[in-house]
N, C-alpha and C. Protein backbone atom coordinates (compact mmCIF):
# COMPACT_ATOMS: atom_id res chain seq x y z
N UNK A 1 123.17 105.44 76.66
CA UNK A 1 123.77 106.67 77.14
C UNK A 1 122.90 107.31 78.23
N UNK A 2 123.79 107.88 79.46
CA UNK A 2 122.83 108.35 80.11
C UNK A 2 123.80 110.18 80.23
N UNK A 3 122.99 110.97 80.93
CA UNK A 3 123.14 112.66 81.62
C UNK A 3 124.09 112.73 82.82
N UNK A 4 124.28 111.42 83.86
CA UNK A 4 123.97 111.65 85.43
C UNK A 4 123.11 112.43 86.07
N UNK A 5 122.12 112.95 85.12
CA UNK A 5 121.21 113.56 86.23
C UNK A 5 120.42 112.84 86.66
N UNK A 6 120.31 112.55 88.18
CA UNK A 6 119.57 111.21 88.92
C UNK A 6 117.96 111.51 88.57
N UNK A 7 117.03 110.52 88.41
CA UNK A 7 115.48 110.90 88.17
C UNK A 7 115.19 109.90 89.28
N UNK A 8 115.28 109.28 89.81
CA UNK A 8 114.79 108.50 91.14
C UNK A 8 115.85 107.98 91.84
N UNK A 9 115.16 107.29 93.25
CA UNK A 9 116.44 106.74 94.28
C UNK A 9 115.32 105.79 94.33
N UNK A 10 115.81 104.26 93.96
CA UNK A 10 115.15 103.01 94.54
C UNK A 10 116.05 102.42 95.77
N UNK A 11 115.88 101.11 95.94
CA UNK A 11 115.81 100.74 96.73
C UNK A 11 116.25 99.03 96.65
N UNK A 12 117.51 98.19 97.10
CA UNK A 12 117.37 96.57 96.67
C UNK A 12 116.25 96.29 97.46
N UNK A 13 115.02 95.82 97.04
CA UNK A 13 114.52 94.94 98.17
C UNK A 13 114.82 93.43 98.12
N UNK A 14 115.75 92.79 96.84
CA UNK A 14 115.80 91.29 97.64
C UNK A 14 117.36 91.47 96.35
N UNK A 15 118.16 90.23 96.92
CA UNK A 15 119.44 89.73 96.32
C UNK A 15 118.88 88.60 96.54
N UNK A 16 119.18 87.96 95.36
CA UNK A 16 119.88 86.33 95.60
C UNK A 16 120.27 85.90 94.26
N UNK A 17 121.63 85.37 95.00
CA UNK A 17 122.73 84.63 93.95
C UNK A 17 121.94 83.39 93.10
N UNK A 18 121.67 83.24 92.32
CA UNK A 18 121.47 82.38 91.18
C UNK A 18 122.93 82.31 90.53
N UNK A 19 122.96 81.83 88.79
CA UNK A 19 124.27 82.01 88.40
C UNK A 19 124.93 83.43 88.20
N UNK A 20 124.29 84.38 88.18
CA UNK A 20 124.19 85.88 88.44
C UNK A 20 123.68 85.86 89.67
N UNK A 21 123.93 87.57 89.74
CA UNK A 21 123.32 87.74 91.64
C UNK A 21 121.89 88.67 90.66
N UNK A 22 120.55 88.05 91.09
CA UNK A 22 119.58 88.21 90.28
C UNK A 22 118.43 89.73 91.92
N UNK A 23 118.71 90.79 91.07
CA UNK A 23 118.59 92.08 92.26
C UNK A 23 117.16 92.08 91.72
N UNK A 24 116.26 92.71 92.91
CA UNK A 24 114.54 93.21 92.85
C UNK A 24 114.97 94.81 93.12
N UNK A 25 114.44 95.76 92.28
CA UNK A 25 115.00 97.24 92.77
C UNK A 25 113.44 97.86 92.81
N UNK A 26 113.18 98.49 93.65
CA UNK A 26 111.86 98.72 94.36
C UNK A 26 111.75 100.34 93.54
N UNK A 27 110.97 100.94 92.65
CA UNK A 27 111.15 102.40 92.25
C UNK A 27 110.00 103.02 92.42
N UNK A 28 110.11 104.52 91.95
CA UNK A 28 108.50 105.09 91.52
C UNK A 28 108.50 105.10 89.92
N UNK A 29 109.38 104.65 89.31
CA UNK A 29 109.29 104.96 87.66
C UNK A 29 107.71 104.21 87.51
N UNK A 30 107.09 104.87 86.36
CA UNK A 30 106.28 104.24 85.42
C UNK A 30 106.46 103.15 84.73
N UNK A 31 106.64 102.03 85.52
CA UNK A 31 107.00 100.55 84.63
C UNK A 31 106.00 100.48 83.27
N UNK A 32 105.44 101.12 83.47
CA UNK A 32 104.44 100.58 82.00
C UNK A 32 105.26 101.19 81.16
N UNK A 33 106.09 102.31 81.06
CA UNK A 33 106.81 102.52 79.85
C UNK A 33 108.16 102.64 79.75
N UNK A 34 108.29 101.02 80.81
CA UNK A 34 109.70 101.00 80.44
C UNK A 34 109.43 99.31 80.20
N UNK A 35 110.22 99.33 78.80
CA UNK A 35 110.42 98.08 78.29
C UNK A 35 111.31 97.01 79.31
N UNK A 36 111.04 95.97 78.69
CA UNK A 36 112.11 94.89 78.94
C UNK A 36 113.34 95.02 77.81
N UNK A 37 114.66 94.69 78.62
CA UNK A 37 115.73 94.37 78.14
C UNK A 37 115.93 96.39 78.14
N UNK A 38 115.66 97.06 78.06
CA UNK A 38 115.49 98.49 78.79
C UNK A 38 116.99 98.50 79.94
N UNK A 39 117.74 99.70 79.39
CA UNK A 39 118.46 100.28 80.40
C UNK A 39 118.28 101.18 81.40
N UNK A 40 118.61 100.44 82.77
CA UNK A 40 118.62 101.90 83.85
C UNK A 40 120.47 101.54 84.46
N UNK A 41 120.77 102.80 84.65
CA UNK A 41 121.90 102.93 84.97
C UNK A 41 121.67 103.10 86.69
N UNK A 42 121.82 102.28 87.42
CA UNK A 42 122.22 101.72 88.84
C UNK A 42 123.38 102.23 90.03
N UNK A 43 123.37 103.61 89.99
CA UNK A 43 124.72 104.23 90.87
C UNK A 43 125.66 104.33 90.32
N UNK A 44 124.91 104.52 88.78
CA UNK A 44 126.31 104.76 87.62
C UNK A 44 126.63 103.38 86.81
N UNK A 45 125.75 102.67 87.31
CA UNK A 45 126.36 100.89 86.25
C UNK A 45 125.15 100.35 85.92
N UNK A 46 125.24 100.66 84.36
CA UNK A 46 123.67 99.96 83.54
C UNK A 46 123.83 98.67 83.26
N UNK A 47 122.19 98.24 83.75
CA UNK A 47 122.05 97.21 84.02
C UNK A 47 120.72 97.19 82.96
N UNK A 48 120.61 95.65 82.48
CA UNK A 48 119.22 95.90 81.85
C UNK A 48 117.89 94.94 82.31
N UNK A 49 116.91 95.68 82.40
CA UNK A 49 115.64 95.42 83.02
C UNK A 49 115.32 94.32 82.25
N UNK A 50 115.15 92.84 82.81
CA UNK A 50 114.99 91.33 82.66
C UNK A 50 113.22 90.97 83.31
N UNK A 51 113.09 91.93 84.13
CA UNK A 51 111.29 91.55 84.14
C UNK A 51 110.98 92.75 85.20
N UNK A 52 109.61 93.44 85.27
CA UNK A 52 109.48 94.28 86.01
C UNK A 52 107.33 93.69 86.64
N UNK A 53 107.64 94.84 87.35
CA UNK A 53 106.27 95.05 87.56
C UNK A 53 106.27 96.35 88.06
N UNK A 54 104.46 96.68 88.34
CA UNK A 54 104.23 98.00 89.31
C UNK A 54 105.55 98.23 90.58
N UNK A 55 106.31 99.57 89.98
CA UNK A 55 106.81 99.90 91.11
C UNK A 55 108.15 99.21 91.38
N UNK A 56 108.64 98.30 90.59
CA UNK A 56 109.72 97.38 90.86
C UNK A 56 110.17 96.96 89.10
N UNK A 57 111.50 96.92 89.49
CA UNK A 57 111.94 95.87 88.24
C UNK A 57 113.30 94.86 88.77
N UNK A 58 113.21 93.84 87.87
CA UNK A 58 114.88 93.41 88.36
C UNK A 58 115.84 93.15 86.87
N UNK A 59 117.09 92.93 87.37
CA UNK A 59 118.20 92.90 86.76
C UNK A 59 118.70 91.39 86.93
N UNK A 60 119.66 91.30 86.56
CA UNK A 60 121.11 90.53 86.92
C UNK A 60 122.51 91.10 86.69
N UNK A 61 122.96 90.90 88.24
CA UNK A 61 124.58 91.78 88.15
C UNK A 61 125.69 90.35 87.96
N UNK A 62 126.12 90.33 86.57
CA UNK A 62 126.79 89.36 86.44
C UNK A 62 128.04 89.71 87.88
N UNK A 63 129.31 88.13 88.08
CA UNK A 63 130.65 88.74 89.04
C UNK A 63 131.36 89.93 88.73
N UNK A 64 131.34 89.88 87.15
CA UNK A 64 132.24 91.05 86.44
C UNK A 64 131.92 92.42 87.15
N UNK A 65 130.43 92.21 86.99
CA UNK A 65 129.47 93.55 87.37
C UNK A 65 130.40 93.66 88.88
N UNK A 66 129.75 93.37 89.86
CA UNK A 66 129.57 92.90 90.84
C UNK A 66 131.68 93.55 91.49
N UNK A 67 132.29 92.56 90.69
CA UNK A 67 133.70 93.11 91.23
C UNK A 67 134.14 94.00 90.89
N UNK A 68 133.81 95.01 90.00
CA UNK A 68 134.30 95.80 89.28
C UNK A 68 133.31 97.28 90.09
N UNK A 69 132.58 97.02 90.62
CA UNK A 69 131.66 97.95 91.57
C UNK A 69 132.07 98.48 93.38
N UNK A 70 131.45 99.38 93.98
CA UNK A 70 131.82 99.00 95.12
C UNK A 70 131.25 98.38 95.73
N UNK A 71 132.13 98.27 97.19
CA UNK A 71 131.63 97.00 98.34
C UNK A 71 130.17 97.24 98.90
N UNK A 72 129.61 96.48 98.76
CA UNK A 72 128.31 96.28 99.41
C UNK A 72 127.16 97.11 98.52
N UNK A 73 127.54 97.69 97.27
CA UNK A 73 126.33 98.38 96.48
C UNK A 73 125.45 97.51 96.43
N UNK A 74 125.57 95.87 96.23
CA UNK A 74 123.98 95.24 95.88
C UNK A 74 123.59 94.51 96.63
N UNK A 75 123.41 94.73 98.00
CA UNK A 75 123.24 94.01 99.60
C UNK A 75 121.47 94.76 99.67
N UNK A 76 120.57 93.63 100.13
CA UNK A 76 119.35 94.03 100.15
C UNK A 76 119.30 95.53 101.00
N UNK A 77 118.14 96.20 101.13
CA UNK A 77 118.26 97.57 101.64
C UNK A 77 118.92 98.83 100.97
N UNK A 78 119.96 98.82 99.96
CA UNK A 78 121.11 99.32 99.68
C UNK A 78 119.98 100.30 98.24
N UNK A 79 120.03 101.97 98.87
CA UNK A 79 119.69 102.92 98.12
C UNK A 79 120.55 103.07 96.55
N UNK A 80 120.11 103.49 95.64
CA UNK A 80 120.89 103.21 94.42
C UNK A 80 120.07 104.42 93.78
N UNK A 81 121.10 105.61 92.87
CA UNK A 81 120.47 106.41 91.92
C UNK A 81 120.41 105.67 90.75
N UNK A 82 119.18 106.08 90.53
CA UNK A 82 118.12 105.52 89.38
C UNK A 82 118.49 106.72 88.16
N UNK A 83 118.68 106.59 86.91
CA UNK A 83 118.53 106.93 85.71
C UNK A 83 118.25 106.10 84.25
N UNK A 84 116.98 107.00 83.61
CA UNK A 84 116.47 105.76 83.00
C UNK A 84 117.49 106.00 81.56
N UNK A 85 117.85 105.93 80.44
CA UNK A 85 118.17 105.79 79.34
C UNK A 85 118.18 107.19 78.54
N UNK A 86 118.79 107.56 77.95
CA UNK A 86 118.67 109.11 77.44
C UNK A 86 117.86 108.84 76.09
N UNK A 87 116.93 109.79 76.38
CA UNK A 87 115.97 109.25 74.32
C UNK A 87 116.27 110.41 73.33
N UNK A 88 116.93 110.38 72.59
CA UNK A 88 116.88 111.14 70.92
C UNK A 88 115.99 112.62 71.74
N UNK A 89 116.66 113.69 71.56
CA UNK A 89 115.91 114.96 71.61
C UNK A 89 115.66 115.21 73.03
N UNK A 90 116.02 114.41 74.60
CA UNK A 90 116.06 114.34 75.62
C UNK A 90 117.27 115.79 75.92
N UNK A 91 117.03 116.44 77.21
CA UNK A 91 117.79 117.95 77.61
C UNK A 91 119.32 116.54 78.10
N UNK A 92 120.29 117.61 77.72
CA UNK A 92 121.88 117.04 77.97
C UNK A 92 121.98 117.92 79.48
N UNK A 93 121.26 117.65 80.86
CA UNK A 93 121.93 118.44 81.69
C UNK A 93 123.33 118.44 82.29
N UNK A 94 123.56 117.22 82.01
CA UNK A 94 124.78 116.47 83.16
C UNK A 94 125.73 116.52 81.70
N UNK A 95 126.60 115.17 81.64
CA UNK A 95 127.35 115.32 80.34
C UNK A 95 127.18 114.14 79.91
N UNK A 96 127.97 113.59 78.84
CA UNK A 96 127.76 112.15 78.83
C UNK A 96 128.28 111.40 79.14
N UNK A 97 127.00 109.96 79.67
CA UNK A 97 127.87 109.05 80.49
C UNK A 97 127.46 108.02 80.30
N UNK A 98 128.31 106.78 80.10
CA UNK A 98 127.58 105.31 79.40
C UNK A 98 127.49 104.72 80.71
N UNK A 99 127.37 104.45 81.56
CA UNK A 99 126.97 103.74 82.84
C UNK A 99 128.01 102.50 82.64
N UNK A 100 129.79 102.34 82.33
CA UNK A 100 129.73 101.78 82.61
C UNK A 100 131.57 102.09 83.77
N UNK A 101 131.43 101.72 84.92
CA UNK A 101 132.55 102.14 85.81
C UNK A 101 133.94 101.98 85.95
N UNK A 102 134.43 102.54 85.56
CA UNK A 102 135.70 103.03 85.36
C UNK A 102 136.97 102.48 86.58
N UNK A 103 136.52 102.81 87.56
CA UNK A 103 137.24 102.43 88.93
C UNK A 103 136.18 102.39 90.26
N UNK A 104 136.96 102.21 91.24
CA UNK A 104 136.24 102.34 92.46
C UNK A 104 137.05 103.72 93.27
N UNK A 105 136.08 104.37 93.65
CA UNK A 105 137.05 105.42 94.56
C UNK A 105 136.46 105.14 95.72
N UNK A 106 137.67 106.30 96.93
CA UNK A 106 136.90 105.82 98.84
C UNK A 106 136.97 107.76 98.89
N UNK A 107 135.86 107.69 99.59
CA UNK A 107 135.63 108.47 100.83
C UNK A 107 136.95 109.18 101.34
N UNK A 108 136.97 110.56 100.92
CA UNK A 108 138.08 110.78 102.31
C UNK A 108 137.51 111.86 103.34
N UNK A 109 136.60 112.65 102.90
CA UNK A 109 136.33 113.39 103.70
C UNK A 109 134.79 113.80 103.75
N UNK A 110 134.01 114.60 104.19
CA UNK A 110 133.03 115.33 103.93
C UNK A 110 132.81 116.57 104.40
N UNK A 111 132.79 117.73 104.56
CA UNK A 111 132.52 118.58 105.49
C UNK A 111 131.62 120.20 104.88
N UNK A 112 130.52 120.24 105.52
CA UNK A 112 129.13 121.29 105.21
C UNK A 112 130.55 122.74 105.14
N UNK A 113 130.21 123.05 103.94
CA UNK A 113 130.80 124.25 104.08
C UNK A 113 129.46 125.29 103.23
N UNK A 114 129.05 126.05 104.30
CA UNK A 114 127.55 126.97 103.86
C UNK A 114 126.35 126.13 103.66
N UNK A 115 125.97 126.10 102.70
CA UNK A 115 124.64 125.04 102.66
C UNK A 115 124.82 124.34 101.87
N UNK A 116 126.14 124.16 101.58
CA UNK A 116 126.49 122.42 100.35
C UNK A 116 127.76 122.32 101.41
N UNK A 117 128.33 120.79 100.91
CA UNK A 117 129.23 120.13 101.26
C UNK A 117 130.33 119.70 100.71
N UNK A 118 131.51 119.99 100.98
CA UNK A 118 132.86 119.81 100.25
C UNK A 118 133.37 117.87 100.43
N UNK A 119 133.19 117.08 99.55
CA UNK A 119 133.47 116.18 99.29
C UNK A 119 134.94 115.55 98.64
N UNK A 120 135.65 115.36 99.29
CA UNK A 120 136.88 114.26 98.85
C UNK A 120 137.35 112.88 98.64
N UNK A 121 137.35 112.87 97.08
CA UNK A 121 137.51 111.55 97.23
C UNK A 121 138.80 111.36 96.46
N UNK A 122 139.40 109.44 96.78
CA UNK A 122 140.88 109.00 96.25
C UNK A 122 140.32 108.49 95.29
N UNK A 123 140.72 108.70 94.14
CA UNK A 123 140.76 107.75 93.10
C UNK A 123 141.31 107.12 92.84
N UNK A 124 141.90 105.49 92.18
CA UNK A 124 142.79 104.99 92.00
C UNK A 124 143.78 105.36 91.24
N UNK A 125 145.19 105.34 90.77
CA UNK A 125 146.33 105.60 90.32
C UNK A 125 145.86 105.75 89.02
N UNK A 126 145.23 104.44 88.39
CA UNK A 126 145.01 104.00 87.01
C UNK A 126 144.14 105.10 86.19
N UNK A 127 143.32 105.91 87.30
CA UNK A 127 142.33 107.05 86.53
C UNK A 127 142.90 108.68 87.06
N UNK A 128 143.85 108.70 87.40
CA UNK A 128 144.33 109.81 87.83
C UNK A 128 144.52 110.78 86.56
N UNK A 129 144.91 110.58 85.66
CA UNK A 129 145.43 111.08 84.58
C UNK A 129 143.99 111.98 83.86
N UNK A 130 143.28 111.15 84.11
CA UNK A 130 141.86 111.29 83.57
C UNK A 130 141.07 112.42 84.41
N UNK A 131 141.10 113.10 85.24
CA UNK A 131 140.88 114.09 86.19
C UNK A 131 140.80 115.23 86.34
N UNK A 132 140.39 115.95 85.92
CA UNK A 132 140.98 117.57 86.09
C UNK A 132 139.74 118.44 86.64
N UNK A 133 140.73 119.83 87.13
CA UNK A 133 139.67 120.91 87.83
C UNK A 133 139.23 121.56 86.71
N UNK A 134 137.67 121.54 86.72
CA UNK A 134 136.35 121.99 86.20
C UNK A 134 135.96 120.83 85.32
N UNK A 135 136.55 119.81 85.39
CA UNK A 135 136.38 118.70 84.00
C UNK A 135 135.29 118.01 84.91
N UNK A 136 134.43 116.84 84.29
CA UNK A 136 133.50 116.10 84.49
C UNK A 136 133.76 115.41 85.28
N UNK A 137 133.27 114.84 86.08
CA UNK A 137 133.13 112.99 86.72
C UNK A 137 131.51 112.34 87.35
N UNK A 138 131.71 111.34 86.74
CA UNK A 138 130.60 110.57 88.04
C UNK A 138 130.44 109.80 88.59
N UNK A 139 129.84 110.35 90.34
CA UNK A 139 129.98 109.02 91.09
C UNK A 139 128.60 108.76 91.76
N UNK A 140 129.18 107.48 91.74
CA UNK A 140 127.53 106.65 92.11
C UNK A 140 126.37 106.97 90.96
N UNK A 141 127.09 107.39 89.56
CA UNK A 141 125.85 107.60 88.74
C UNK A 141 125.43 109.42 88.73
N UNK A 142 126.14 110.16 89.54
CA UNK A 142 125.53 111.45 89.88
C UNK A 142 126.60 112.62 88.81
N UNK A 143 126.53 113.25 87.89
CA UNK A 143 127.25 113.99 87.45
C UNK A 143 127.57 115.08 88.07
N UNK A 144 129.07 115.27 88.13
CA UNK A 144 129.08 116.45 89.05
C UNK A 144 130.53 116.81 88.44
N UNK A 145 130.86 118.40 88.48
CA UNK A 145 132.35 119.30 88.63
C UNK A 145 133.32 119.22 89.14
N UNK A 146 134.54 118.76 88.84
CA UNK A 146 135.62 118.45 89.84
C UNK A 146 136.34 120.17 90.15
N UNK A 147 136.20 120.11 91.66
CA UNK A 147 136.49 121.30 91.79
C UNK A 147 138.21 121.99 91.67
N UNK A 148 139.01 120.63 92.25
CA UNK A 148 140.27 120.33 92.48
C UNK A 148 140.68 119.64 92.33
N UNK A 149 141.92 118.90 92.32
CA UNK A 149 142.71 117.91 91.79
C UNK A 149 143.89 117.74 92.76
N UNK A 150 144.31 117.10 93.16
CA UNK A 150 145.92 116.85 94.39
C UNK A 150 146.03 115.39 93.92
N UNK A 151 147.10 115.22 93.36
CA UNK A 151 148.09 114.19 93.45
C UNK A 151 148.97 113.78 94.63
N UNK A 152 148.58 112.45 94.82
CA UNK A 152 149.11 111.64 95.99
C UNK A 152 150.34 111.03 96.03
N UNK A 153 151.06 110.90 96.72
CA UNK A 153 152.42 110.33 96.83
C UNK A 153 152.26 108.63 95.87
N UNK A 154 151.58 108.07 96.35
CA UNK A 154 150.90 106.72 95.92
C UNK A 154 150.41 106.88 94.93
N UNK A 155 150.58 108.17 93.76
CA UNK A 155 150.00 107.80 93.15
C UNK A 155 148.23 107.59 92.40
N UNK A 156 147.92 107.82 93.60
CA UNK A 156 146.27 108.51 93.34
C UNK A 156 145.88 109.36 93.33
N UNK A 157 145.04 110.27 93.08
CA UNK A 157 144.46 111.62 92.85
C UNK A 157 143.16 111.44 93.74
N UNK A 158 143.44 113.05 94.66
CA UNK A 158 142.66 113.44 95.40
C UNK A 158 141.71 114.40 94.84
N UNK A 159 140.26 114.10 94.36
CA UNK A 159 139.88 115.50 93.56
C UNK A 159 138.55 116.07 94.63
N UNK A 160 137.89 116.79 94.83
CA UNK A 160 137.45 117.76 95.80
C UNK A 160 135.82 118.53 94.71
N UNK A 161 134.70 117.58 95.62
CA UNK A 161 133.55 118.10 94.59
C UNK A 161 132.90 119.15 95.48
N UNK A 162 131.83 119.90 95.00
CA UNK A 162 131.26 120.82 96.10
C UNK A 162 129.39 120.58 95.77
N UNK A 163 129.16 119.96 96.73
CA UNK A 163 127.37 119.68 96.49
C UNK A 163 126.26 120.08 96.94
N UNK A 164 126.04 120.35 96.05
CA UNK A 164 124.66 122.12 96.42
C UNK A 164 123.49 120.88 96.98
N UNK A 165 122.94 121.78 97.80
CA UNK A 165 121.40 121.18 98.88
C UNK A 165 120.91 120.65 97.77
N UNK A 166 120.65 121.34 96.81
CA UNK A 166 119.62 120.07 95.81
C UNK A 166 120.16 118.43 94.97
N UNK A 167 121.20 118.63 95.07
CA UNK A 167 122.00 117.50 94.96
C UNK A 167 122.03 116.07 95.57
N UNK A 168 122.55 117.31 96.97
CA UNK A 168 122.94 116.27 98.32
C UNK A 168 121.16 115.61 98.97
N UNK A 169 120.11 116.52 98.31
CA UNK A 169 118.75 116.07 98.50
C UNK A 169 118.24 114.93 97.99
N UNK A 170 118.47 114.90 96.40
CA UNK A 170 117.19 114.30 96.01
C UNK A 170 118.71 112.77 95.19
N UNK A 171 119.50 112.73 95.70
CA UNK A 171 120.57 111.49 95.28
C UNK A 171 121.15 110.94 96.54
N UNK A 172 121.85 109.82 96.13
CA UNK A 172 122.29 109.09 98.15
C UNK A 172 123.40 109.58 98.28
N UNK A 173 123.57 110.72 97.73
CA UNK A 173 125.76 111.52 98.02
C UNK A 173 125.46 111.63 99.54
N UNK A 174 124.12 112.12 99.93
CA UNK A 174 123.90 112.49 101.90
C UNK A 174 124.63 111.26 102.43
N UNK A 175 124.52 110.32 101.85
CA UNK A 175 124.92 108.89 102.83
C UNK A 175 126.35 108.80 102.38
N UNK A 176 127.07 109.64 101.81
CA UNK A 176 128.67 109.36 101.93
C UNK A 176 129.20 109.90 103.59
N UNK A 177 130.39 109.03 103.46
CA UNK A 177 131.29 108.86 104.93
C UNK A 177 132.39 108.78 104.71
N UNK A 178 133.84 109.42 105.43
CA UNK A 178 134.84 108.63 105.01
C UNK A 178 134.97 107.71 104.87
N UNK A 179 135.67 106.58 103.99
CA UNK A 179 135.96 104.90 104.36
C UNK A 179 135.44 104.38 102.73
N UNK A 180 133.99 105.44 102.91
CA UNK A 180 132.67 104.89 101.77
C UNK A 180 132.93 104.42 100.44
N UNK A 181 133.13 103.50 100.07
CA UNK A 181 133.93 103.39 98.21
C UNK A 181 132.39 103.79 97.37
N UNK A 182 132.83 104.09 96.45
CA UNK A 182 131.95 104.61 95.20
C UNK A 182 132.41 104.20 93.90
N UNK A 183 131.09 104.14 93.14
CA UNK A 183 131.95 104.08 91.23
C UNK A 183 131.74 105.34 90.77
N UNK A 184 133.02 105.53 89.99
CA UNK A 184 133.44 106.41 88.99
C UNK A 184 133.30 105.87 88.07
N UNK A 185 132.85 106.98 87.03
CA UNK A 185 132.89 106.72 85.63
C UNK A 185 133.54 108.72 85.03
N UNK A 186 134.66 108.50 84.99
CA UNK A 186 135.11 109.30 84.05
C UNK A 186 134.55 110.17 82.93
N UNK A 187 135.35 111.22 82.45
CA UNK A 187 134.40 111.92 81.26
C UNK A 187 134.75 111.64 79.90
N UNK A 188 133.67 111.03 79.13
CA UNK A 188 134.38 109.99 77.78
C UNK A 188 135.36 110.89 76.74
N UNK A 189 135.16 112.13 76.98
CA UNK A 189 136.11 113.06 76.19
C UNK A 189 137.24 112.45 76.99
N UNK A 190 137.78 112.48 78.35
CA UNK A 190 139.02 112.97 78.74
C UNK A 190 139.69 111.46 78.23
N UNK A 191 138.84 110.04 78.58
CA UNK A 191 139.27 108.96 78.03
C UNK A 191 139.63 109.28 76.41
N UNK A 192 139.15 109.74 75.39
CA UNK A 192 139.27 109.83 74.10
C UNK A 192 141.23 110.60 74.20
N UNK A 193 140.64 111.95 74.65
CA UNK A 193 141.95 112.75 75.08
C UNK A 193 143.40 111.78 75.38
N UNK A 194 143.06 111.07 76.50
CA UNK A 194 144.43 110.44 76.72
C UNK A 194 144.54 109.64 76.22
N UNK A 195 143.93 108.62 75.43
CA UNK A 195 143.94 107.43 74.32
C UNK A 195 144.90 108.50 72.63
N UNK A 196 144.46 109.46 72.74
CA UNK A 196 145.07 110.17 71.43
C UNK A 196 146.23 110.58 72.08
N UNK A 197 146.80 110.81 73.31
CA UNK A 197 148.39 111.32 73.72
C UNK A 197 148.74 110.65 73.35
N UNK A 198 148.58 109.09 74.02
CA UNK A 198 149.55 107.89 74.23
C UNK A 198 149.77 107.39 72.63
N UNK A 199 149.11 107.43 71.63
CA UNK A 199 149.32 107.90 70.53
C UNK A 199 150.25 108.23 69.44
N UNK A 200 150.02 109.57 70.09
CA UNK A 200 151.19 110.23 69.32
C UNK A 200 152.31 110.36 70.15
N UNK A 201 152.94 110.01 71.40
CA UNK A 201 153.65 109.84 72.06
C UNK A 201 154.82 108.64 71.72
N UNK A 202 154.27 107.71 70.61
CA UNK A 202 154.87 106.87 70.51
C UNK A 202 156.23 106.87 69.64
C-alpha cells in the first residue's frame, strides 16, 4: 500500500529487454534500508526491488506491466515518482493507493492559473464512472483532488486537477503537455462503491 505522496524523483538510467524489460532506477533513497523483493511504487505502478545498490535499485517490468502503463514511461532517461511502501503507524497524507494502474489517461490541457496550474486530463470510458468532483485520483503515482468532472460525447471523462507550486515542484506533473498519457489509479473506495451498485442492480 502506498499515500501518493511522492518521497523522491529517480531517474531510468539503463533498460534492457531480457525476458522482462529488466530497468536500473538511479535514486537518493537509503538503499541500506530498503530490502530486496521491497516495494516502490514507480509513477504509480509497484514494482519490486530484485537487486539494488548505493543510490540505485532495479526491477523488472514484466509486458503486462509495460502495456498496461503509458507510452514511453520506461525508456532510459525517463523521470519517475518514487514512493517507498507505507509501514504500520506511517502519516495517511494522500489516500490509499495500491500502485497498481487502472487505465491510461492523455493530456488535454495545462494552463498556470496564479501560482498553481489547472490540469486536464481524458480518461478512458471504462473509468469514467469511477470519478468524481472532490473524490480522489492518482496520476503518475501523485495523489491529488479532482476538481471537476465533464463527460465526453465518446464517452470519456474530462476531470480538471489544480496543482499547488509544491506539487508541481518536487514530482514530474511540471513535465506534463498536452498529448502526454499518464497512469491512473483510481480511489479503492469508489472501485468498492461501484462493484456494490452493479450488485444490487441486478
Amino acid at each position: 500500500m502506498f499515500t501518493g505522496i511522492i518521497t523522491d524523483i529517480g531517474h531510468i538510467a539503463s533498460a534492457e529487454q531480457r525476458g522482462d524489460l529488466r530497468l536500473i532506477i538511479h535514486c537518493n533513497y537509503d538503499m541500506g534500508s530498503v530490502d530486496l523483493g521491497a516495494s516502490i511504487a514507480c509513477s504509480g505502478c509497484c514494482l519490486t526491488v530484485i537487486d539494488k545498490g548505493p543510490g540505485w535499485f532495479a526491477v523488472d517490468a514484466s509486458a503486462e506491466t509495460v502495456s498496461k502503463t503509458a507510452a514511453g514511461m520506461w525508456v532510459e532517461g525517463r523521470r519517475l515518482n518514487l514512493e517507498r511502501a507505507l509501514k504500520v503507524g506511517d502519516e495517511l497524507g494522500g489516500h490509499i493507493v495500491t500502485g497498481h494502474v487502472d487505465g491510461i489517461g492523455q493530456v488535454v490541457s495545462v494552463e498556470p492559473v496564479g501560482d498553481s496550474h489547472k490540469v486536464v486530463i481524458a480518461a478512458p470510458a471504462s473509468l469514467a464512472a469511477y470519478i468524481a468532483a472532490k473524490g480522489s485520483i492518482t496520476v503518475d503515482g501523485v495523489s491529488l483532488t479532482v476538481n471537476e468532472v465533464i463527460d465526453a460525447s465518446d464517452g470519456r471523462a474530462h476531470f480538471a486537477l489544480n496543482i499547488i507550486p509544491h506539487s508541481w515542484d518536487v514530482t514530474t506533473l511540471a513535465e506534463m503537455a498536452p498529448g502526454r498519457e499518464v497512469n491512473l489509479e483510481i480511489d479503492i473506495l469508489a472501485r468498492y462503491l461501484k462493484r456494490m451498485e452493479e450488485v444490487r442492480s441486478r
